[in-house]
N, C-alpha and C. Protein backbone atom coordinates (compact mmCIF):
# COMPACT_ATOMS: atom_id res chain seq x y z
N UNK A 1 -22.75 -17.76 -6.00
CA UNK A 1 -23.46 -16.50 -6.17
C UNK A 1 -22.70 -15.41 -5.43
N UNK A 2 -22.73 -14.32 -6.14
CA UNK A 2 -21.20 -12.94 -5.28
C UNK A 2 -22.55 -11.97 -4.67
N UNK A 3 -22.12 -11.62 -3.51
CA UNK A 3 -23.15 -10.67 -3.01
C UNK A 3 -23.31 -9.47 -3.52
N UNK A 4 -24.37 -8.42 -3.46
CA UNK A 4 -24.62 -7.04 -4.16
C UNK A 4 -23.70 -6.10 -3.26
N UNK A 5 -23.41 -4.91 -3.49
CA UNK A 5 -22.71 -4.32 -2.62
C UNK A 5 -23.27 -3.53 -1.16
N UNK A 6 -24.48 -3.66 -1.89
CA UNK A 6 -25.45 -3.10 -0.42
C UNK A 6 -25.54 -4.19 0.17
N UNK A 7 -25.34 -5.74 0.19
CA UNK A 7 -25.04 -6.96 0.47
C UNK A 7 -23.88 -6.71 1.35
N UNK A 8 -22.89 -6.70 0.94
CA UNK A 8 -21.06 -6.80 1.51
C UNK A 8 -20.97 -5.41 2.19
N UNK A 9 -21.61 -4.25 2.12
CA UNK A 9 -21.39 -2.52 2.79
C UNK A 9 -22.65 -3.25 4.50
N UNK A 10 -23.54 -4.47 4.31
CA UNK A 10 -24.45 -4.59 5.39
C UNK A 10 -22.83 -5.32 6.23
N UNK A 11 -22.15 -6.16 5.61
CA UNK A 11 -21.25 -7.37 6.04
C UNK A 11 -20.56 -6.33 7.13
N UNK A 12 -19.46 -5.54 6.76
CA UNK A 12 -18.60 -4.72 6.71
C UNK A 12 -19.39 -3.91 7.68
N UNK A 13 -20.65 -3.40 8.36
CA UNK A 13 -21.08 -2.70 8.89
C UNK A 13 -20.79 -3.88 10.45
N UNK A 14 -21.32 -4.57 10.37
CA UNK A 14 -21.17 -5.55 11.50
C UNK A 14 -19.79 -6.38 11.88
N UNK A 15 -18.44 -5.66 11.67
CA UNK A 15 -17.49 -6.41 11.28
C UNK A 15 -17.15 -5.55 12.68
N UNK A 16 -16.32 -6.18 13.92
CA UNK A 16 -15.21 -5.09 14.48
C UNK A 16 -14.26 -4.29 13.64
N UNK A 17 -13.85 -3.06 14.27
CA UNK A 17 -13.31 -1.94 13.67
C UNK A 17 -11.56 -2.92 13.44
N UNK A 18 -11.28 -3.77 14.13
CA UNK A 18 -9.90 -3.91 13.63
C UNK A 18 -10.54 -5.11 12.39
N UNK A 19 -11.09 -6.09 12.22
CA UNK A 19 -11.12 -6.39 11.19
C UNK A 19 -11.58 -5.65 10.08
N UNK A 20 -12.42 -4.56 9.95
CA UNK A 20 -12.73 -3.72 8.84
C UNK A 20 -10.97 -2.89 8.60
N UNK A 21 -10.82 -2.21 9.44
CA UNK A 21 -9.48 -2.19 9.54
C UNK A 21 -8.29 -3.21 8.40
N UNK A 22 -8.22 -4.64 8.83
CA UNK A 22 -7.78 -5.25 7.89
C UNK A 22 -8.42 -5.68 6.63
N UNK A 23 -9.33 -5.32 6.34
CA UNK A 23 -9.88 -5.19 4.70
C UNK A 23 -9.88 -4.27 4.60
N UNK A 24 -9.55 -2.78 5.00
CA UNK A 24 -9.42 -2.36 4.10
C UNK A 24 -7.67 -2.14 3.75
N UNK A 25 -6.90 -2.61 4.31
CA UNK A 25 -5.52 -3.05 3.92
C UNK A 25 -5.42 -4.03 3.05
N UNK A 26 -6.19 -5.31 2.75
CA UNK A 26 -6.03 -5.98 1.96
C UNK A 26 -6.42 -5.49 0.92
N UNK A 27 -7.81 -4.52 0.86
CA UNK A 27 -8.30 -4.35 -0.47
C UNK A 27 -7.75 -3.34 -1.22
N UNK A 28 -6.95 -2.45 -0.07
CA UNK A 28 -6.02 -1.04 -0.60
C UNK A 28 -4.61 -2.13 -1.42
N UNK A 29 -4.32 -2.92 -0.32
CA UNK A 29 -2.77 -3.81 -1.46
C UNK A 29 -3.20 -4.19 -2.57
N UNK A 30 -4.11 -5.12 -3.12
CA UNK A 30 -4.81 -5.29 -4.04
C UNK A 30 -4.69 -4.69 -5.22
N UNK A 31 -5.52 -2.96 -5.05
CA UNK A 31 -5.77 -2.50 -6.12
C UNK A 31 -4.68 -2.12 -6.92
N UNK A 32 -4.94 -2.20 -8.09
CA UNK A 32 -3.72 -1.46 -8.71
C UNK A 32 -3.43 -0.16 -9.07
N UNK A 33 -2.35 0.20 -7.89
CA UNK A 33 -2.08 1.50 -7.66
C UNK A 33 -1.25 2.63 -8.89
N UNK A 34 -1.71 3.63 -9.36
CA UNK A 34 -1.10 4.50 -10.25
C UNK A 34 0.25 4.66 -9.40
N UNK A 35 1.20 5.53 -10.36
CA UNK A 35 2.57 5.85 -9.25
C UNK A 35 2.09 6.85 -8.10
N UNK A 36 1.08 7.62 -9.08
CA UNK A 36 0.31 8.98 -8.09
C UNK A 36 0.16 8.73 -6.96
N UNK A 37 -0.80 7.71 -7.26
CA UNK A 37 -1.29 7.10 -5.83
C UNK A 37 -0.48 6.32 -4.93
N UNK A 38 0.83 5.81 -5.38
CA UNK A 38 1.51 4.80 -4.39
C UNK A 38 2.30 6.21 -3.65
N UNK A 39 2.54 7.04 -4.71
CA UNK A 39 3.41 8.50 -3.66
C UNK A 39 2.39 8.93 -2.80
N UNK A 40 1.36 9.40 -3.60
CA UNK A 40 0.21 9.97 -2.42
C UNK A 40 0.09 9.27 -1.18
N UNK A 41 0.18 7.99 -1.47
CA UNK A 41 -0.51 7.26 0.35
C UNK A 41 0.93 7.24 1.07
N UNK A 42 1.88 6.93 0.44
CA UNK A 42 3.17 7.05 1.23
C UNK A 42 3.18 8.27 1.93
N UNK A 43 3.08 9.34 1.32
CA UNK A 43 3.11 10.71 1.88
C UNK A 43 1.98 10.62 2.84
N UNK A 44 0.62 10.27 3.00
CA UNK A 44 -0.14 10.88 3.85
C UNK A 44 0.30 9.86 4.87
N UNK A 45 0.78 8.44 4.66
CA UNK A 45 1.35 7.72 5.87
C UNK A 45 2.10 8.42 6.80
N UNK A 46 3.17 8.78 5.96
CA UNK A 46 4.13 9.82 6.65
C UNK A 46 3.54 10.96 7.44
N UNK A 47 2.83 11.01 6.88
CA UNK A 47 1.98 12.79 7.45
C UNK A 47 1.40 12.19 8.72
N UNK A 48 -0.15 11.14 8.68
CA UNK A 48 -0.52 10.58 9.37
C UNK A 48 0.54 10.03 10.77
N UNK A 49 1.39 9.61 10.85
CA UNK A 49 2.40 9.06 11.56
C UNK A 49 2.94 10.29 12.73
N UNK A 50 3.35 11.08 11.58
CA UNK A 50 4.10 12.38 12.48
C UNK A 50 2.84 13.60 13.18
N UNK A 51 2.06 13.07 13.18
CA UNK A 51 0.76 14.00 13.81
C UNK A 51 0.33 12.96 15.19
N UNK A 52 0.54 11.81 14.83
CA UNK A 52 0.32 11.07 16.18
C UNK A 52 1.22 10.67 17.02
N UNK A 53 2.84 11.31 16.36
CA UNK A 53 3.69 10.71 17.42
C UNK A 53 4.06 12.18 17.93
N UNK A 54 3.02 13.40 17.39
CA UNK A 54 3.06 14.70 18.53
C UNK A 54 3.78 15.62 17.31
N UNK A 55 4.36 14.96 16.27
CA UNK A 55 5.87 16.14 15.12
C UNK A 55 5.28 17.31 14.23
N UNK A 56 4.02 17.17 14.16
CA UNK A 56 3.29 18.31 13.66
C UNK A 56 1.94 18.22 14.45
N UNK A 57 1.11 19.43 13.60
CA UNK A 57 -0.70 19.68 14.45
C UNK A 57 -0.92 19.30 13.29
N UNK A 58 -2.11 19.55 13.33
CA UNK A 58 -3.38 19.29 12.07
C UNK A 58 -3.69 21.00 12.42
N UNK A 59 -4.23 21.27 10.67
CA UNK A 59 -5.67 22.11 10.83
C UNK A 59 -6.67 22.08 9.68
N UNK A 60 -7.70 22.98 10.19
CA UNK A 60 -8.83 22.71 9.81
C UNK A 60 -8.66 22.95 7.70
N UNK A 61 -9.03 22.38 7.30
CA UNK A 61 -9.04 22.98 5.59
C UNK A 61 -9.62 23.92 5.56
N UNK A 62 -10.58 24.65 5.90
CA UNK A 62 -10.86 25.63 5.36
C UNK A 62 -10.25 26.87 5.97
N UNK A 63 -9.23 26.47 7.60
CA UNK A 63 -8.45 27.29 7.36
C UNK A 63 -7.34 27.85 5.78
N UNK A 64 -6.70 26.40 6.41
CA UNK A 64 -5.44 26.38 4.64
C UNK A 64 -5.87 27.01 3.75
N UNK A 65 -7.33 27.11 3.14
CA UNK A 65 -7.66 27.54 1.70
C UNK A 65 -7.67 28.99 2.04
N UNK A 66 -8.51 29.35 3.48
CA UNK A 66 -8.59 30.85 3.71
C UNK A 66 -6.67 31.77 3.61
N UNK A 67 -6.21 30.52 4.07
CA UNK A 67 -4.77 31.57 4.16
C UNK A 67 -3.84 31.70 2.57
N UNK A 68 -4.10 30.56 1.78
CA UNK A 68 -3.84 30.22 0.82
C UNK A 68 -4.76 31.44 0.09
N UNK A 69 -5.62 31.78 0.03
CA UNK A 69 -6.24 32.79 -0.56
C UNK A 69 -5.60 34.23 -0.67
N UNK A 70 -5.60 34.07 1.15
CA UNK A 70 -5.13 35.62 0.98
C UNK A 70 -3.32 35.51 0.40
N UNK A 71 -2.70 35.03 0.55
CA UNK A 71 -1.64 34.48 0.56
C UNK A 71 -1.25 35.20 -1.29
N UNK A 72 -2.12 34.37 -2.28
CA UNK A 72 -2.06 34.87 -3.42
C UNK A 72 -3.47 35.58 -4.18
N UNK A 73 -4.01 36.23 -3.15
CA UNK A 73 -4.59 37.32 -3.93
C UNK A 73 -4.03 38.81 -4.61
């Protein structure tokens, strides 16, 4: 019998953060990725990576859209 998903989302609630952590790596390898998507996560890896080893900041989105606005109004 396969559990409901409000079943497996209760599992996954009670799991430590590094094993939820590794499902969701297994279940991200798994799926079958468009090319979109295998560039997209590569890139935000990359992105992700260089924000924690200090090589860029973050900001807020609704900055970006505000400057992006005025930018091409």
């Amino acid at each position: 019998m396969s559990l409901s998903l409000t079943q497996i989302e209760h599992e996954v609630d009670q799991l430590p953060q590094h094993d939820v952590e590794e499902l969701f790596e297994y279940i991200f390898k798994r799926k079958v990725l468009t090319e979109h998507d295998r560039i997209w996560g590569e890139e935000a890896s990359r992105r992700l990576k260089a924000y924690k080893e200090g090589r860029t900041t973050a900001r807020l989105a609704g900055d970006v859209i505000k400057d992006l606005k005025a930018k091409f109004a």
